[in-house]
Each structure stands twice: as structure tokens, then as C-alpha cells.
C-alpha atoms as a PDB file:
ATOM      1  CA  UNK A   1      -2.866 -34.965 -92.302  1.00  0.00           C
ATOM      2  CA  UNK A   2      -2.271 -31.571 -93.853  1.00  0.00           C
ATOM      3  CA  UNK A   3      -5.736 -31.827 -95.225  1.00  0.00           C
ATOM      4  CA  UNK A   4      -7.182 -32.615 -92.023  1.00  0.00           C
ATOM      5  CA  UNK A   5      -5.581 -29.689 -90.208  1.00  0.00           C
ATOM      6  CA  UNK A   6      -6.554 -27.274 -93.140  1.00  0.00           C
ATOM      7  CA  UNK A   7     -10.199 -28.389 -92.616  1.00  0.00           C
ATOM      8  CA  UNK A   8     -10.370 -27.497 -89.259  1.00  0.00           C
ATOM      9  CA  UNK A   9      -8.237 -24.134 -89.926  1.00  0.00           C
ATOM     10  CA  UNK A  10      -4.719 -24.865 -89.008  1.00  0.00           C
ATOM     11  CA  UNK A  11      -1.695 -22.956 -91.010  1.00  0.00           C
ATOM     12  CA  UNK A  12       1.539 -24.242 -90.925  1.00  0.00           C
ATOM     13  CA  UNK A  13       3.062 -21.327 -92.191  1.00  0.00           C
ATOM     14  CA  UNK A  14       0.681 -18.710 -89.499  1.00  0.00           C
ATOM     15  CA  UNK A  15       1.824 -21.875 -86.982  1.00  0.00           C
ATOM     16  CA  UNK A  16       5.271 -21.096 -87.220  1.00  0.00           C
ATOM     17  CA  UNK A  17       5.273 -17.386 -87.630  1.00  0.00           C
ATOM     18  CA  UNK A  18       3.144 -17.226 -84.694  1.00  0.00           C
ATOM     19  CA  UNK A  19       5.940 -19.641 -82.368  1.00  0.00           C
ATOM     20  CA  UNK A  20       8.329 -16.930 -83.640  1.00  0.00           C
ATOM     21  CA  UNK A  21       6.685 -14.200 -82.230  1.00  0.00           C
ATOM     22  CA  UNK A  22       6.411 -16.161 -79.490  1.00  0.00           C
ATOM     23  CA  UNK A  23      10.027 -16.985 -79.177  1.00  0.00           C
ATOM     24  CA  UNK A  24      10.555 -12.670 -79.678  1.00  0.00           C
ATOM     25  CA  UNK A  25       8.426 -11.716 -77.383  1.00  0.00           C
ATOM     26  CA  UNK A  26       9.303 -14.063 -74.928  1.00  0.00           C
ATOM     27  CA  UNK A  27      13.270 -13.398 -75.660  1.00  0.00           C
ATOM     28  CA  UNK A  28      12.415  -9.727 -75.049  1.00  0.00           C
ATOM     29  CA  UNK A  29      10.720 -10.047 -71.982  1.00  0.00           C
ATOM     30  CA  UNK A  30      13.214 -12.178 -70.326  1.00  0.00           C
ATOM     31  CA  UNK A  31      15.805 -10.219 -71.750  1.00  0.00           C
ATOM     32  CA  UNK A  32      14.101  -6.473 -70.121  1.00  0.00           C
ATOM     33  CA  UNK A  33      11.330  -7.147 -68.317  1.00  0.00           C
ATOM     34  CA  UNK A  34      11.850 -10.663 -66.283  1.00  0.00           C
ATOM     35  CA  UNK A  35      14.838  -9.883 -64.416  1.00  0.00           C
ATOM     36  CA  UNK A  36      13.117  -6.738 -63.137  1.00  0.00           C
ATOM     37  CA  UNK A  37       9.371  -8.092 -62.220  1.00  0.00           C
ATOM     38  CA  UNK A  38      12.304 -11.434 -60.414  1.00  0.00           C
ATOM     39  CA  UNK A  39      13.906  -8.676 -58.266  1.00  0.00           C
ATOM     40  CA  UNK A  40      10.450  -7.010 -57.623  1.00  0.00           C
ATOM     41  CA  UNK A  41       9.083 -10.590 -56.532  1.00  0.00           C
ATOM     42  CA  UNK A  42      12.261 -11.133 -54.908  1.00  0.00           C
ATOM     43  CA  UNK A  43      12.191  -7.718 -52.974  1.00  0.00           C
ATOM     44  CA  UNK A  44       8.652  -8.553 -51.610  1.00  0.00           C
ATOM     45  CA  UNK A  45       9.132 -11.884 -50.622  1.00  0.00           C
ATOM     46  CA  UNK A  46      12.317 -10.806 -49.093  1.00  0.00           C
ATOM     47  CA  UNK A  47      10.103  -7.648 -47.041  1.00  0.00           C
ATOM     48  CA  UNK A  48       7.458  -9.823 -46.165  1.00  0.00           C
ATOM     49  CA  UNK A  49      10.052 -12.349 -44.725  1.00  0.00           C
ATOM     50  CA  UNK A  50      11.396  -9.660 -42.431  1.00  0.00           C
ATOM     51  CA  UNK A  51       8.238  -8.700 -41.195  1.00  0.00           C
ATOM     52  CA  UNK A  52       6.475 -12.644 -40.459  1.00  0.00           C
ATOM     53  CA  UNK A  53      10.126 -12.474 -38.593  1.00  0.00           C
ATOM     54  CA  UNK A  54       9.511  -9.349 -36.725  1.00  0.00           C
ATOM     55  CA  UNK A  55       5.698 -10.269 -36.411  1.00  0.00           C
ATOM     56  CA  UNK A  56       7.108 -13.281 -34.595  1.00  0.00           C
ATOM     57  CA  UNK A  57       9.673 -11.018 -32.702  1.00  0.00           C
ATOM     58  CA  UNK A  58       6.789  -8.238 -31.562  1.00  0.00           C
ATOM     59  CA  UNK A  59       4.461 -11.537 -30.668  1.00  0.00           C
ATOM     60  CA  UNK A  60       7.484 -12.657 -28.727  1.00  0.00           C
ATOM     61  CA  UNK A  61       8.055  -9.441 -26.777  1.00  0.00           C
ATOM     62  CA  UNK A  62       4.871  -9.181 -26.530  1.00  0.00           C
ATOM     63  CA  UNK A  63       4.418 -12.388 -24.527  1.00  0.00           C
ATOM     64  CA  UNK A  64       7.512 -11.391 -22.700  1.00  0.00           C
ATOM     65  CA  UNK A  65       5.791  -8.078 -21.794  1.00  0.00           C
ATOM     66  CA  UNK A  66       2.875  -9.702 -21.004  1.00  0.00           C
ATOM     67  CA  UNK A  67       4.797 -11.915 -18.077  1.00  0.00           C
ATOM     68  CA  UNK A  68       6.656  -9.363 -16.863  1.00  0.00           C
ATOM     69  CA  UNK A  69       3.247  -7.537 -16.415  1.00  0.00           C
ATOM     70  CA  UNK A  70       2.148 -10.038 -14.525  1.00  0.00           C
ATOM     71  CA  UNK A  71       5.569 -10.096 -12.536  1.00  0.00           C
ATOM     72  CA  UNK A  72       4.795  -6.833 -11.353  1.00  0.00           C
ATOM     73  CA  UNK A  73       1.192  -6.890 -10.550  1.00  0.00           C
ATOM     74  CA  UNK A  74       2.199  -9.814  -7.953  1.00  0.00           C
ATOM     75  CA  UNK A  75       5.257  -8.211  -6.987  1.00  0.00           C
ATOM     76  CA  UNK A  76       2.794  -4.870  -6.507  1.00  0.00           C
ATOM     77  CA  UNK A  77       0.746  -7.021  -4.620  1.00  0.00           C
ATOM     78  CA  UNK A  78       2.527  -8.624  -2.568  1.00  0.00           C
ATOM     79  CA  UNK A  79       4.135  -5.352  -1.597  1.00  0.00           C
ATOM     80  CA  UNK A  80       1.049  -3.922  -1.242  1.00  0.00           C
ATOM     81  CA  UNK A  81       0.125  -6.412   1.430  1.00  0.00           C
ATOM     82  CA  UNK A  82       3.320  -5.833   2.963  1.00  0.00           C
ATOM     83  CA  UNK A  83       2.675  -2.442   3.621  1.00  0.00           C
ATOM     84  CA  UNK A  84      -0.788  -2.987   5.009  1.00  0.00           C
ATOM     85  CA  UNK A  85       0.544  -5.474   7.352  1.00  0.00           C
ATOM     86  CA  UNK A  86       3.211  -3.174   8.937  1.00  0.00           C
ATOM     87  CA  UNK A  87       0.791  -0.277   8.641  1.00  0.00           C
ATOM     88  CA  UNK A  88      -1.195  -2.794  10.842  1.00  0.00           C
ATOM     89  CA  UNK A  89       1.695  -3.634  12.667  1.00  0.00           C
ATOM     90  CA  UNK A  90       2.226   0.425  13.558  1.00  0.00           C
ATOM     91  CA  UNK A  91      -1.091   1.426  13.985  1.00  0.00           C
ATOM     92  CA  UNK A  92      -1.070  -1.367  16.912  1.00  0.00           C
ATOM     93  CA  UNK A  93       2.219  -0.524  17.944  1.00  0.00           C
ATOM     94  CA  UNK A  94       0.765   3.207  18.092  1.00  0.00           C
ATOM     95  CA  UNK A  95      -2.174   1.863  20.335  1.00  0.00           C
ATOM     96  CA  UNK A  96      -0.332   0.110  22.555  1.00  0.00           C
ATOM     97  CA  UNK A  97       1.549   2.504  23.129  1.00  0.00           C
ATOM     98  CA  UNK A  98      -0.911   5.249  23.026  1.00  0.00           C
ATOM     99  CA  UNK A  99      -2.782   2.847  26.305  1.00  0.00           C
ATOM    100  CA  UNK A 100       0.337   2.440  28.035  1.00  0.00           C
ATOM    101  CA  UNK A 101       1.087   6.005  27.751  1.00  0.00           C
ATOM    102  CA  UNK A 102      -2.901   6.632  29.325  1.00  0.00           C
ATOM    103  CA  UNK A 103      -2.397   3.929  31.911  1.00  0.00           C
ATOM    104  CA  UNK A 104       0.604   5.616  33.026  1.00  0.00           C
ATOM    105  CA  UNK A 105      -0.706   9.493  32.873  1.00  0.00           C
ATOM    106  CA  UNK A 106      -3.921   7.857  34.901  1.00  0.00           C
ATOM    107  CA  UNK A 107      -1.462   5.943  37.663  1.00  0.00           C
ATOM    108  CA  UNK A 108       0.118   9.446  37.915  1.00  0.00           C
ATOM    109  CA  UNK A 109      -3.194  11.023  38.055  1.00  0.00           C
ATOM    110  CA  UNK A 110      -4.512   8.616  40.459  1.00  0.00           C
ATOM    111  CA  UNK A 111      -1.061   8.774  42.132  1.00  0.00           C
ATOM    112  CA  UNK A 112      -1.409  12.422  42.753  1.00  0.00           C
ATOM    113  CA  UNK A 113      -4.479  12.482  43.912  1.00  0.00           C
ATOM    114  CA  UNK A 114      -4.281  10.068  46.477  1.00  0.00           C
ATOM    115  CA  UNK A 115      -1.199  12.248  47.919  1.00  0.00           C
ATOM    116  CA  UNK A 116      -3.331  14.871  47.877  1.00  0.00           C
ATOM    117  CA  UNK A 117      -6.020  13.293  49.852  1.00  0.00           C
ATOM    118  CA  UNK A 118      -3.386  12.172  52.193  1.00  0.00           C
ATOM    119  CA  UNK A 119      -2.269  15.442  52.464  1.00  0.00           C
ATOM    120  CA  UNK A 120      -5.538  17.308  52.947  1.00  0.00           C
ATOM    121  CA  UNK A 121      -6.697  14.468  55.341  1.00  0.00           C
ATOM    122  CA  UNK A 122      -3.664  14.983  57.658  1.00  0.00           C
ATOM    123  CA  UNK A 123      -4.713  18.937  57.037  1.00  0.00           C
ATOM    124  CA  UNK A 124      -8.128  18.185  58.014  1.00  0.00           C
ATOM    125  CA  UNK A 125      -6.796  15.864  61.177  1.00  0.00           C
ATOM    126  CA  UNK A 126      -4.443  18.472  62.649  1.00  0.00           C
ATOM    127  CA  UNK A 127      -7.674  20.547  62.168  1.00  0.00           C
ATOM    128  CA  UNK A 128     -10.024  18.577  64.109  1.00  0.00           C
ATOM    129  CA  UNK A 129      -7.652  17.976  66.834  1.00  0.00           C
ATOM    130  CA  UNK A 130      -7.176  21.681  67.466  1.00  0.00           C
ATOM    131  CA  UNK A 131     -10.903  22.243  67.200  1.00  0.00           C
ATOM    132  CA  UNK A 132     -11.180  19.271  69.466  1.00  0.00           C
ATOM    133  CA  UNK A 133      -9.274  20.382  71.637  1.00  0.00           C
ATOM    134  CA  UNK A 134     -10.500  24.179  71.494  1.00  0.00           C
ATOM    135  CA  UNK A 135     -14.145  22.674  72.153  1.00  0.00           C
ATOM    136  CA  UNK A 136     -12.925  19.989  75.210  1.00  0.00           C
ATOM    137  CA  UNK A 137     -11.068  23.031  76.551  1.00  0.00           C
ATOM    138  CA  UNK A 138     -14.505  25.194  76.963  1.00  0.00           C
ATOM    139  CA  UNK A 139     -16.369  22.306  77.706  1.00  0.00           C
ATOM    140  CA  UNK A 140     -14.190  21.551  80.404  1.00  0.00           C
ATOM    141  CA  UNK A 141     -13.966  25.069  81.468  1.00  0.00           C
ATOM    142  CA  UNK A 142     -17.891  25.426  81.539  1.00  0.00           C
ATOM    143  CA  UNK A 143     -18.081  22.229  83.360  1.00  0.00           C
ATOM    144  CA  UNK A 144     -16.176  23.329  85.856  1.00  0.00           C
ATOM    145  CA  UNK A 145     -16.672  26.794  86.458  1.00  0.00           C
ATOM    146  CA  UNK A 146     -17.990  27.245  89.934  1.00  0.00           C
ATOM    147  CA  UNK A 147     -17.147  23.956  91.045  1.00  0.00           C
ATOM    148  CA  UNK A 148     -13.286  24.256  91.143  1.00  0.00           C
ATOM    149  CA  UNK A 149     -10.903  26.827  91.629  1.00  0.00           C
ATOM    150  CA  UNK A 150      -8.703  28.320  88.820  1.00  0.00           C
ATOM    151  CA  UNK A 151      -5.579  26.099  89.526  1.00  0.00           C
ATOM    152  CA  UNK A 152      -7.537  23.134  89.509  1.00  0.00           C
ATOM    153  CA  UNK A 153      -9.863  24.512  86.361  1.00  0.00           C
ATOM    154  CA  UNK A 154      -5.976  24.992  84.436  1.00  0.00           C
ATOM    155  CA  UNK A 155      -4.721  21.695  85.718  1.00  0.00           C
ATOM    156  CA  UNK A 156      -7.716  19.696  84.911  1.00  0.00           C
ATOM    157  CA  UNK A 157      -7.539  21.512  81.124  1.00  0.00           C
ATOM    158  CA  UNK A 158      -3.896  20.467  80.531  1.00  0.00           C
ATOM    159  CA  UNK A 159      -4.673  16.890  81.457  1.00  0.00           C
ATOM    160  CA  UNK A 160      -7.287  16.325  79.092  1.00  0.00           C
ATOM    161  CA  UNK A 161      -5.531  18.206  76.040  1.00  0.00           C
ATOM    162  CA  UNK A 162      -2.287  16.405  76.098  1.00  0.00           C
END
């Protein structure tokens, strides 16, 4: 078999040396360099642990942000239509109360002017009757004048004005 393996190239004696250095090398680098590239790997992992958790905490919030977002738009809303319904509510409350405030001023208006029409009706009555009775007085007097004496001219007069 050693012929076989010399044939193809194969040294027993480079074999072994070479599984020594092997064995060094390897003893070295476990001895200085594994431990640190294990705390390196170690590190990372541990890192990007902490941030797939926070990733999952920010996705979280974020979700949480995203309802309460939506929270307030319907609470906005919905407080928005509040106010446009009492702003409704006022602004008819304001009208109704701006026409019963008219309806009143035009009852008073109306009110005032039918006293006054009274008034300057009664005026214009107690005007007529003394021009009435200023005109039947020299009507009277005309009528009679020649035809009656003065006594009977004055007595006629005061019968027909009373």
C-alpha cells in the first residue's frame, strides 16, 4: 500500500508533519484568536437580537400609534360634528329669536301707529265738528237773515249746534 500511495505522491512523513502544523496552528488559534472572533460573533448576534426585539417593539408602537391615530381622527370627528350641530342649533336659536324680536318691534310699531291714528282721527273729529258747526252756524245765519229776528236767529243757532 505504501507503494501505491508513493505512486500517486503521498508522504507519510510530509503527511504527518503537515497534521502537526495543523494541530499548531489550530492550537494557536483557539488558544488567541477563537475566543476573540466567539465573543465578536457572540456580541453581534447578541446586538442584532436586541434590535429584531426593538424592531418588533417600534412595529408594535407603531401599530399602537397607528390606532390611537385613528382614535382621534373619529374622536375629532365626531366632535367636529358636534360642534356643527350646536353651531346649527345657535344659529337657529339666533333666528328665532332674531324673528321674534322683529315680530315684536313690528306689533309695537304697528301698535303705535294705530294709537296714533286713533289719536289724530279723534284730532281730526273734534276738528270737523267745530268746522261743522262753524259752517251750520253761518248757514243758518244766512238762511235766516231777513226772515227772523235776532232772538229767534240766536235761538234757532243754539238748537242746531248742541
Amino acid at each position: 500500500m505504501e507503494e501505491i500511495l508513493s505512486k500517486i505522491g503521498f508522504d507519510w512523513k510530509l503527511a504527518i508533519a503537515n497534521l502537526v502544523n495543523f494541530l499548531v496552528i489550530f492550537w494557536v488559534l483557539k488558544r488567541f484568536a477563537f475566543e476573540k472572533i466567539e465573543a465578536v460573533i457572540d456580541e453581534r448576534k447578541k446586538r442584532a437580537d436586541e434590535g429584531l426585539l426593538k424592531a418588533k417593539q417600534a412595529e408594535e408602537k407603531l401599530a399602537g400609534a397607528e390606532e390611537q391615530k385613528r382614535e382621534i381622527v373619529l374622536a375629532a370627528k365626531k366632535e367636529g360634528h358636534e360642534v356643527i350641530a350646536k353651531a346649527h342649533n345657535n344659529a337657529e336659536l339666533i333666528l328665532k329669536h332674531a324673528q321674534d324680536e322683529a315680530f315684536k318691534e313690528r306689533s309695537d310699531i304697528l301698535e303705535q301707529a294705530r294709537k296714533r291714528i286713533e289719536s289724530e282721527e279723534k284730532e281730526m273729529e273734534a276738528a270737523l265738528k267745530a268746522e261743522a258747526a262753524e259752517l251750520i252756524t253761518e248757514g243758518a245765519r244766512k238762511a235766516l237773515e231777513g226772515k227772523a229776528g235776532p232772538d229767534l236767529q240766536n235761538k234757532i243757532v243754539n238748537n242746531y249746534t248742541k
